[in-house]
C-alpha atoms as a PDB file:
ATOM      1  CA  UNK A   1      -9.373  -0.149  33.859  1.00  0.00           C
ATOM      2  CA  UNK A   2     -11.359   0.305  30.696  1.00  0.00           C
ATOM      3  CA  UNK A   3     -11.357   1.892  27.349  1.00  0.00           C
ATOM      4  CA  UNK A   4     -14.686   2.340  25.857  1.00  0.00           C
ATOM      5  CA  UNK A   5     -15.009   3.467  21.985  1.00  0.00           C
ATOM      6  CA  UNK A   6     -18.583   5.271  20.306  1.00  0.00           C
ATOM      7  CA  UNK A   7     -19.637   6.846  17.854  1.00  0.00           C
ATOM      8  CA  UNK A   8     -19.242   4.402  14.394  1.00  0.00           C
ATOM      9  CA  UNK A   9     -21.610   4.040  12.061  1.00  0.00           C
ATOM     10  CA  UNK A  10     -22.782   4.106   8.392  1.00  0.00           C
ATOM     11  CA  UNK A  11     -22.101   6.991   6.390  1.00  0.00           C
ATOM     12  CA  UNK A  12     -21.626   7.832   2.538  1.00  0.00           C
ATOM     13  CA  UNK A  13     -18.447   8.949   1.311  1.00  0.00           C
ATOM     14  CA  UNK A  14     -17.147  12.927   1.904  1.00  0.00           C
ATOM     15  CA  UNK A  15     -19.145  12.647   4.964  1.00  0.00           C
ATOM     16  CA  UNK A  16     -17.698  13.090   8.660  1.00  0.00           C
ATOM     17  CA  UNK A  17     -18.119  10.637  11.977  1.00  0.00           C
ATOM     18  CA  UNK A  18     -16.374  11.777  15.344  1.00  0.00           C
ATOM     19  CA  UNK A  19     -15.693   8.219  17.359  1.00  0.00           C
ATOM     20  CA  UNK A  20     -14.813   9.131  21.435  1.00  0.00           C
ATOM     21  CA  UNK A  21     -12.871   6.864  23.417  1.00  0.00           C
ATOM     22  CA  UNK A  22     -14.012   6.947  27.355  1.00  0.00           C
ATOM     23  CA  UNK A  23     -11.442   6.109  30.030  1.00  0.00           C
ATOM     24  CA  UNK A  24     -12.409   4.190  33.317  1.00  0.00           C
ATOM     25  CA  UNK A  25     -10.696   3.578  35.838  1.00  0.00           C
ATOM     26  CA  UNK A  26      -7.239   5.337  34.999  1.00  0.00           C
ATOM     27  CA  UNK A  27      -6.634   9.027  34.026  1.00  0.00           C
ATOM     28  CA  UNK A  28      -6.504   8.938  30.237  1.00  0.00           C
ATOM     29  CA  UNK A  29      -4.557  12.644  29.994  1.00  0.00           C
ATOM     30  CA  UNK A  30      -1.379  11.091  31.469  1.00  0.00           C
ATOM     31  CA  UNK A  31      -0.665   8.665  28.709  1.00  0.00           C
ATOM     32  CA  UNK A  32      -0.288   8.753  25.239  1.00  0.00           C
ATOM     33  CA  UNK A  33      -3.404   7.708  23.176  1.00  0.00           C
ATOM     34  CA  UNK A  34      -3.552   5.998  19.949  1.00  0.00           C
ATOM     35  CA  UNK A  35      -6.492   5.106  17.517  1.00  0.00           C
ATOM     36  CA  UNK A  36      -5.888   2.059  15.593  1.00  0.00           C
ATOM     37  CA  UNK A  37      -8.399   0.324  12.624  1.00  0.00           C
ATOM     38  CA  UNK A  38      -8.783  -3.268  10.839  1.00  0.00           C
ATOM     39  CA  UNK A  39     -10.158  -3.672   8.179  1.00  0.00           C
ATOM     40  CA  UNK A  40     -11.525  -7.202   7.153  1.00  0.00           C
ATOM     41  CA  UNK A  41      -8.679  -9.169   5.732  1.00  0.00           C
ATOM     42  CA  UNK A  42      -6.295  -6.628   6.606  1.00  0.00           C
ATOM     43  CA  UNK A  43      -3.712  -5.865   9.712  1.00  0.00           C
ATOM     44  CA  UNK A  44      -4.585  -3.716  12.242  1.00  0.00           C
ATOM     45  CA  UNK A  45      -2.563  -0.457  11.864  1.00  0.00           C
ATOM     46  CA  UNK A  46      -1.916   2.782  13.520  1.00  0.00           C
ATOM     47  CA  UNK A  47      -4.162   5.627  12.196  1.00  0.00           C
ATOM     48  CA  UNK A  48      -3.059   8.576  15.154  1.00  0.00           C
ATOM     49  CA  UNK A  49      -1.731   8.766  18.017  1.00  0.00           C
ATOM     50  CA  UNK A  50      -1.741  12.015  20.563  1.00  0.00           C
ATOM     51  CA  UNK A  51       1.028  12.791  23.549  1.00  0.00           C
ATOM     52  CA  UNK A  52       0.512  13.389  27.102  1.00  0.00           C
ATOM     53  CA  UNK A  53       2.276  15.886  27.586  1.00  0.00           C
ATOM     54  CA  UNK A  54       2.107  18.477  25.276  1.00  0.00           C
ATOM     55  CA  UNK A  55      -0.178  16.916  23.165  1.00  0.00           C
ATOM     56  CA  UNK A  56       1.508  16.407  20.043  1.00  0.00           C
ATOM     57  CA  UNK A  57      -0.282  14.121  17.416  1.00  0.00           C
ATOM     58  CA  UNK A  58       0.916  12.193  14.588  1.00  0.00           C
ATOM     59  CA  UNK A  59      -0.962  10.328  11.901  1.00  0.00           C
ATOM     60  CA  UNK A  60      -0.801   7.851   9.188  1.00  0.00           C
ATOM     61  CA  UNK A  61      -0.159   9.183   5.762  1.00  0.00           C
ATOM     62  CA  UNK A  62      -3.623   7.867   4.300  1.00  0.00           C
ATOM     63  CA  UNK A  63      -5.501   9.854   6.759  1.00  0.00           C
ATOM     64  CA  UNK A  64      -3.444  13.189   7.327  1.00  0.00           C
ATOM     65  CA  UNK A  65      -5.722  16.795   6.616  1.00  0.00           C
ATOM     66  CA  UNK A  66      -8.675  14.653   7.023  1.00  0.00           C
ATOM     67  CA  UNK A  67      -8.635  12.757  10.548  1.00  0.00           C
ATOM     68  CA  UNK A  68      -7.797  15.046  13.952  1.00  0.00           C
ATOM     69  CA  UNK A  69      -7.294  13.273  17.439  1.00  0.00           C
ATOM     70  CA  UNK A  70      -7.873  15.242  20.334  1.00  0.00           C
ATOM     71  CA  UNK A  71      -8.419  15.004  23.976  1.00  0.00           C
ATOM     72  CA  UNK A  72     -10.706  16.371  26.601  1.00  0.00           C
ATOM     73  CA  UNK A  73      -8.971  15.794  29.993  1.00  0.00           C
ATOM     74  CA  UNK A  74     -12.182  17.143  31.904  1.00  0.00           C
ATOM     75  CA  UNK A  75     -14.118  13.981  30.013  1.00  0.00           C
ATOM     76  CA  UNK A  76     -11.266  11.948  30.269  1.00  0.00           C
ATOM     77  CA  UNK A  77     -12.024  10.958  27.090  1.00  0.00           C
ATOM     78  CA  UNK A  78     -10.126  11.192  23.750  1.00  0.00           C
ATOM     79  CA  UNK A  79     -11.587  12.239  20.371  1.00  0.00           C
ATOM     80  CA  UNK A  80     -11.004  11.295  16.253  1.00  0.00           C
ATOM     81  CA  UNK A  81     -12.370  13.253  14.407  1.00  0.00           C
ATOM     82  CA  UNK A  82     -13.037  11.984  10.671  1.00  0.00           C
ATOM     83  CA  UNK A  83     -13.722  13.952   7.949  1.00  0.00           C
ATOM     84  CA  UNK A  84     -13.782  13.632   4.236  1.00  0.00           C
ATOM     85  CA  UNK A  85     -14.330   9.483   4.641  1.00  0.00           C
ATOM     86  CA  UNK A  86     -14.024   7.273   2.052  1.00  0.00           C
ATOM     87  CA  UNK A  87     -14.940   3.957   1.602  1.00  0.00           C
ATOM     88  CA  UNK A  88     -11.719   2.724   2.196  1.00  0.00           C
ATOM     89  CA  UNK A  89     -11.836   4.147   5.474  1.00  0.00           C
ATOM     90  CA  UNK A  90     -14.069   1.214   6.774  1.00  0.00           C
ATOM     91  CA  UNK A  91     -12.609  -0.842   9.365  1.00  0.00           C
ATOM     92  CA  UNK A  92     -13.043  -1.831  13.185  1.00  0.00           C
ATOM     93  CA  UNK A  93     -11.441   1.497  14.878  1.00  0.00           C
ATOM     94  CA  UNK A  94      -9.925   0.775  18.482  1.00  0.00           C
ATOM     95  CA  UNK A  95      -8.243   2.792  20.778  1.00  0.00           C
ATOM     96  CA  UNK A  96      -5.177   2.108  23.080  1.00  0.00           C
ATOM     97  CA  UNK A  97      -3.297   2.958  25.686  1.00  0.00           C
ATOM     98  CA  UNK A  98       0.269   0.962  25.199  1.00  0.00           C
ATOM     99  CA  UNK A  99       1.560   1.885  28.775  1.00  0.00           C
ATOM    100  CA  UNK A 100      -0.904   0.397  30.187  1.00  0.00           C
ATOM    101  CA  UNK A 101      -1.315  -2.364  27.756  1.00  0.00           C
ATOM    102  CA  UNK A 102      -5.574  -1.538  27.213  1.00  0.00           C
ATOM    103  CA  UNK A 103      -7.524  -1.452  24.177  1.00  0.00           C
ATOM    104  CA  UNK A 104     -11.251  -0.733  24.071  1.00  0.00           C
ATOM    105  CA  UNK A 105     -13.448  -3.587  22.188  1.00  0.00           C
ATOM    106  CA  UNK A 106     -13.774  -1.306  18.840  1.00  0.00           C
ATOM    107  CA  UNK A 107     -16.229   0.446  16.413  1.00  0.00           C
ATOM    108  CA  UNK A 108     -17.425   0.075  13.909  1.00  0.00           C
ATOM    109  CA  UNK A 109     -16.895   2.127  10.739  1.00  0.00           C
ATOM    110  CA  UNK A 110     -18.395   1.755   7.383  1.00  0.00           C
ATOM    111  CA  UNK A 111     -18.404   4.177   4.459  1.00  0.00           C
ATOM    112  CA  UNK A 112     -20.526   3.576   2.119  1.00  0.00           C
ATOM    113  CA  UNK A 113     -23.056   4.912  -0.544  1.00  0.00           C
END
């Protein structure tokens, strides 16, 4: 049982990074996904979080219009989308699963000119 997160990286500010967070060993599209980020000094905290059913999504007020989660089931992998970053935006971004108690080992993000 494994969560695997990709896709961080450097990028300026206004620009876009999607991060993907691969399932293993458990089908991802029956539990409810969330994407969480830490930034140095700082607590971790919730930035979305997507349904299984249904797939509602919610989001943190700092990030709402500019960050989509998603899911592909056929992947079994889950999706944030990130536009419009800014640099306070960089953080470690992990993903979760809180039924089953997994998070992947994170990403990193950093916005930056």
């Amino acid at each position: 049982v494994q969560l695997v997160e990709s896709g961080g990286g450097l990028v300026q500010p206004g620009g876009s990074l999607r991060l993907s967070c691969a399932a293993s060993g458990f089908t991802l599209s029956m539990y409810a996904v969330s994407w969480h980020r830490q930034a140095p000094g700082k607590e971790r905290e919730l930035v979305a979080a997507i349904s299984s059913v249904g797939g509602s999504t919610n989001y943190a007020d700092s990030v709402k219009g500019r960050f989509t989660i998603s899911r592909d089931n056929a992947k079994n992998t889950v999706y944030l989308q990130m536009n419009s970053l800014k640099p306070e935006d960089t953080a470690v971004y992990y993903c979760s699963v809180g039924e089953r108690g997994v998070w992947g080992q994170g990403t990193q993000v950093t916005v930056s000119s």
